[in-house]
C-alpha atoms as a PDB file:
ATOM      1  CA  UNK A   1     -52.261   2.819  28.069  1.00  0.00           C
ATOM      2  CA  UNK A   2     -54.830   1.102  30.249  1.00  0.00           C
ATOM      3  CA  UNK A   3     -54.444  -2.904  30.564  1.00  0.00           C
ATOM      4  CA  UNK A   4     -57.815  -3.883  31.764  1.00  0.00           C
ATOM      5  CA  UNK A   5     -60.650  -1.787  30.396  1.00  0.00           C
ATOM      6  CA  UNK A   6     -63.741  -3.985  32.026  1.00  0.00           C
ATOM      7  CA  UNK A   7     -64.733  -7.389  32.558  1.00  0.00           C
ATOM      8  CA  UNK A   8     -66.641  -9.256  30.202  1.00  0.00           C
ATOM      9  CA  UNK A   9     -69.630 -11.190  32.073  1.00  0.00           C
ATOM     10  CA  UNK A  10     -71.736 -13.009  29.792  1.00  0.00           C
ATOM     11  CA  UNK A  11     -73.303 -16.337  29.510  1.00  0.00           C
ATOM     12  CA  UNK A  12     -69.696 -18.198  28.445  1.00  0.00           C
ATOM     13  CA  UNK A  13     -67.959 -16.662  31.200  1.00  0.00           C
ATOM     14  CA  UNK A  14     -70.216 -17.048  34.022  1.00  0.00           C
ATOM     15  CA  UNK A  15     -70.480 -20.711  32.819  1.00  0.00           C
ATOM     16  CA  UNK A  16     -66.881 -21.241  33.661  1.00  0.00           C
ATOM     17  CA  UNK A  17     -67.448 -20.824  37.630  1.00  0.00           C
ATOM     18  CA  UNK A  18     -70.675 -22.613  37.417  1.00  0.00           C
ATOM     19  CA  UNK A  19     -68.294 -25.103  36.053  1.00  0.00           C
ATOM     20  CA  UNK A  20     -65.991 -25.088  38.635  1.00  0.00           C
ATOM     21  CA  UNK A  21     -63.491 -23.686  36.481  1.00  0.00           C
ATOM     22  CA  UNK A  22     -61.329 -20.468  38.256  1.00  0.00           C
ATOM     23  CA  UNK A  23     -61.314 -18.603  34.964  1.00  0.00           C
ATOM     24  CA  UNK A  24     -62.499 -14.811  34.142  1.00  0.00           C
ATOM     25  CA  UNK A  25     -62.521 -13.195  31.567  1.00  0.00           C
ATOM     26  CA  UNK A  26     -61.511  -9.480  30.641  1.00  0.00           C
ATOM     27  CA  UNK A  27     -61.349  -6.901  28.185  1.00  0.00           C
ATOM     28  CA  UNK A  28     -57.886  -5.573  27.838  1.00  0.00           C
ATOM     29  CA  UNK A  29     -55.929  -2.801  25.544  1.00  0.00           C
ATOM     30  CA  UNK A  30     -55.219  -3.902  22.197  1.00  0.00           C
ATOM     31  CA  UNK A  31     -51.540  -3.978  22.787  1.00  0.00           C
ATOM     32  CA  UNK A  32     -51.148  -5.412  26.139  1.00  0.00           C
ATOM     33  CA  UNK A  33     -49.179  -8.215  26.732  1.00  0.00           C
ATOM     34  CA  UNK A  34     -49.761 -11.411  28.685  1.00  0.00           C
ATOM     35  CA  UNK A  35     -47.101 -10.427  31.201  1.00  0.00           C
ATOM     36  CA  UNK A  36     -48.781  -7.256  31.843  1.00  0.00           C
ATOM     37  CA  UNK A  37     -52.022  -8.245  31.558  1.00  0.00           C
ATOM     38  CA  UNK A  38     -50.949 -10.948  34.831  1.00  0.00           C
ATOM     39  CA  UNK A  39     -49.413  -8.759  36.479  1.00  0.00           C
ATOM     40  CA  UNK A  40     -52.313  -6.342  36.369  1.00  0.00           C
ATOM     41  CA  UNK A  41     -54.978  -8.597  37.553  1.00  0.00           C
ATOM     42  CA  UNK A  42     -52.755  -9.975  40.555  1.00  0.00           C
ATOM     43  CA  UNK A  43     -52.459  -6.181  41.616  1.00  0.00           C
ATOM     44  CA  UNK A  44     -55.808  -5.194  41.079  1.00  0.00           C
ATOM     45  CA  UNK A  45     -57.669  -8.294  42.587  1.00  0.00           C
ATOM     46  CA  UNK A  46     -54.805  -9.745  44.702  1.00  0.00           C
ATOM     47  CA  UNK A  47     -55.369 -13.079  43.248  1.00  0.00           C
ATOM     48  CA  UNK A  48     -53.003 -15.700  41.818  1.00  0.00           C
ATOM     49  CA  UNK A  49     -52.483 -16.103  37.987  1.00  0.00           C
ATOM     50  CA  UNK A  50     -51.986 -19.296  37.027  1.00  0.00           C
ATOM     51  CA  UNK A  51     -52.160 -18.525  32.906  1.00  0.00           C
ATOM     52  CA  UNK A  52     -53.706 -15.912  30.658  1.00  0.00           C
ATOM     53  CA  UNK A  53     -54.840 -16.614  26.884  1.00  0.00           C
ATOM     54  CA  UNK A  54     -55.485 -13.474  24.496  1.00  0.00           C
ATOM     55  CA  UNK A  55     -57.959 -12.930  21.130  1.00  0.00           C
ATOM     56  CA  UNK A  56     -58.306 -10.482  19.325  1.00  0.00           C
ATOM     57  CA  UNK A  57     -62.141 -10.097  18.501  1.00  0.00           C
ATOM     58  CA  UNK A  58     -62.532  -8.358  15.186  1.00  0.00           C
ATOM     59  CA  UNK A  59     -65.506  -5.178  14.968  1.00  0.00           C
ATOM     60  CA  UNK A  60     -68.857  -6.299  13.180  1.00  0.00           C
ATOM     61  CA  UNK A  61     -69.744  -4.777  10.378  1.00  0.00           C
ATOM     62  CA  UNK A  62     -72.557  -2.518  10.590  1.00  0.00           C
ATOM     63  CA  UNK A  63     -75.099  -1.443   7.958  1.00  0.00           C
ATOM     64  CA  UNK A  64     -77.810   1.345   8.110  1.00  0.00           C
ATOM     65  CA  UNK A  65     -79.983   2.913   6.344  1.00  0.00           C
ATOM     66  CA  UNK A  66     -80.676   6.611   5.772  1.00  0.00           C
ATOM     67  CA  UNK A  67     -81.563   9.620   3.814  1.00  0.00           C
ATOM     68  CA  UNK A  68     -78.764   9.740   1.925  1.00  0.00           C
ATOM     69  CA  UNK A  69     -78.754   5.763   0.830  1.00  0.00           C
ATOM     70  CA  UNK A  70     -76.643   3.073   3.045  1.00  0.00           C
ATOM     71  CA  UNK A  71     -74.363   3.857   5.036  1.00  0.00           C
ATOM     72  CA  UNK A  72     -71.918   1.309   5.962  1.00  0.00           C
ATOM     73  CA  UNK A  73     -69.296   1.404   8.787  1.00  0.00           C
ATOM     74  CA  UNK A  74     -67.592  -1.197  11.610  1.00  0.00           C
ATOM     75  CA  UNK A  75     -66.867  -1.354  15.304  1.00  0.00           C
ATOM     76  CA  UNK A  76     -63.489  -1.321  16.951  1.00  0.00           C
ATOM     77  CA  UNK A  77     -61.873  -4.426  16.832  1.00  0.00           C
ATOM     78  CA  UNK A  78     -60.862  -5.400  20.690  1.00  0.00           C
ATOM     79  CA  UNK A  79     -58.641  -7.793  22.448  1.00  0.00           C
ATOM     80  CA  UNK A  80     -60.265 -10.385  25.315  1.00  0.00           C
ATOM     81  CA  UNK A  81     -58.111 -11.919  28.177  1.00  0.00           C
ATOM     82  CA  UNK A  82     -59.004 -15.316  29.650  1.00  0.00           C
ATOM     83  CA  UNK A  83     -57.238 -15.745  32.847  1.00  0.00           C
ATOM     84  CA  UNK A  84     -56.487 -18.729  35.259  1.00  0.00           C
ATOM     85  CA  UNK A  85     -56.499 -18.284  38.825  1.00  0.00           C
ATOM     86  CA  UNK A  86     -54.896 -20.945  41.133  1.00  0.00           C
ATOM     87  CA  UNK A  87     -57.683 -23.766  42.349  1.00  0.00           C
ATOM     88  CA  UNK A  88     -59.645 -21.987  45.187  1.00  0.00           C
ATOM     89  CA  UNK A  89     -59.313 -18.282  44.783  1.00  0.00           C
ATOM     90  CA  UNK A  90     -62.091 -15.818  42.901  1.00  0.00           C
ATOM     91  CA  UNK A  91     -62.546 -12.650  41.842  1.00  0.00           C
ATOM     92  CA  UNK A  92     -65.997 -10.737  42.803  1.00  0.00           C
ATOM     93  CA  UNK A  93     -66.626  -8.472  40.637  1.00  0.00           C
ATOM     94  CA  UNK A  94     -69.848  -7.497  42.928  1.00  0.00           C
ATOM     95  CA  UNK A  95     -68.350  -6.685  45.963  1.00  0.00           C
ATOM     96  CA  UNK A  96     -68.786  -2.762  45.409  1.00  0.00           C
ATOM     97  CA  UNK A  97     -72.047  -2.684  44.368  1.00  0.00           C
END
């Protein structure tokens, strides 16, 4: 089971550091917990976790149409990780580029 899949950078999250906040935020497996989910992200970016918060983001439903009439389906549902760091640390999620 893999705890983080990818981080989410959008608008929202990229307004937290612009903020001043030290919070990022990640896509995680659907059954991780917040415990793992830490400890992950302190191994991976050898930060300090202060907190974590979970969702679970339900799939949009999707609608198309085709040959054969409408066809109507749904993405995955997925679970999103907001995590804390202690004031003055950051994660760049650049560096390797």
């Amino acid at each position: 089971m893999t705890i983080l899949k990818r981080p989410i950078i959008t608008e929202k999250t990229t307004g937290f550091t612009e903020r001043g906040l030290t919070q990022y935020g990640f896509e995680v497996g659907i059954k991780s917990t917040k415990n793992q989910i830490k400890a992950e992200v302190e191994r991976v970016y050898e930060v300090e976790v202060l907190g974590v918060n979970t969702l679970i983001q339900r799939g949009k439903a999707k609608t198309r149409y085709s040959k054969r009439g409408v066809v109507k389906g749904k993405s995955s549902n997925f679970k999103k990780a907001i995590v804390t760091l202690k004031e003055g640390q950051v994660i760049d999620f650049y560096k390797h580029i």
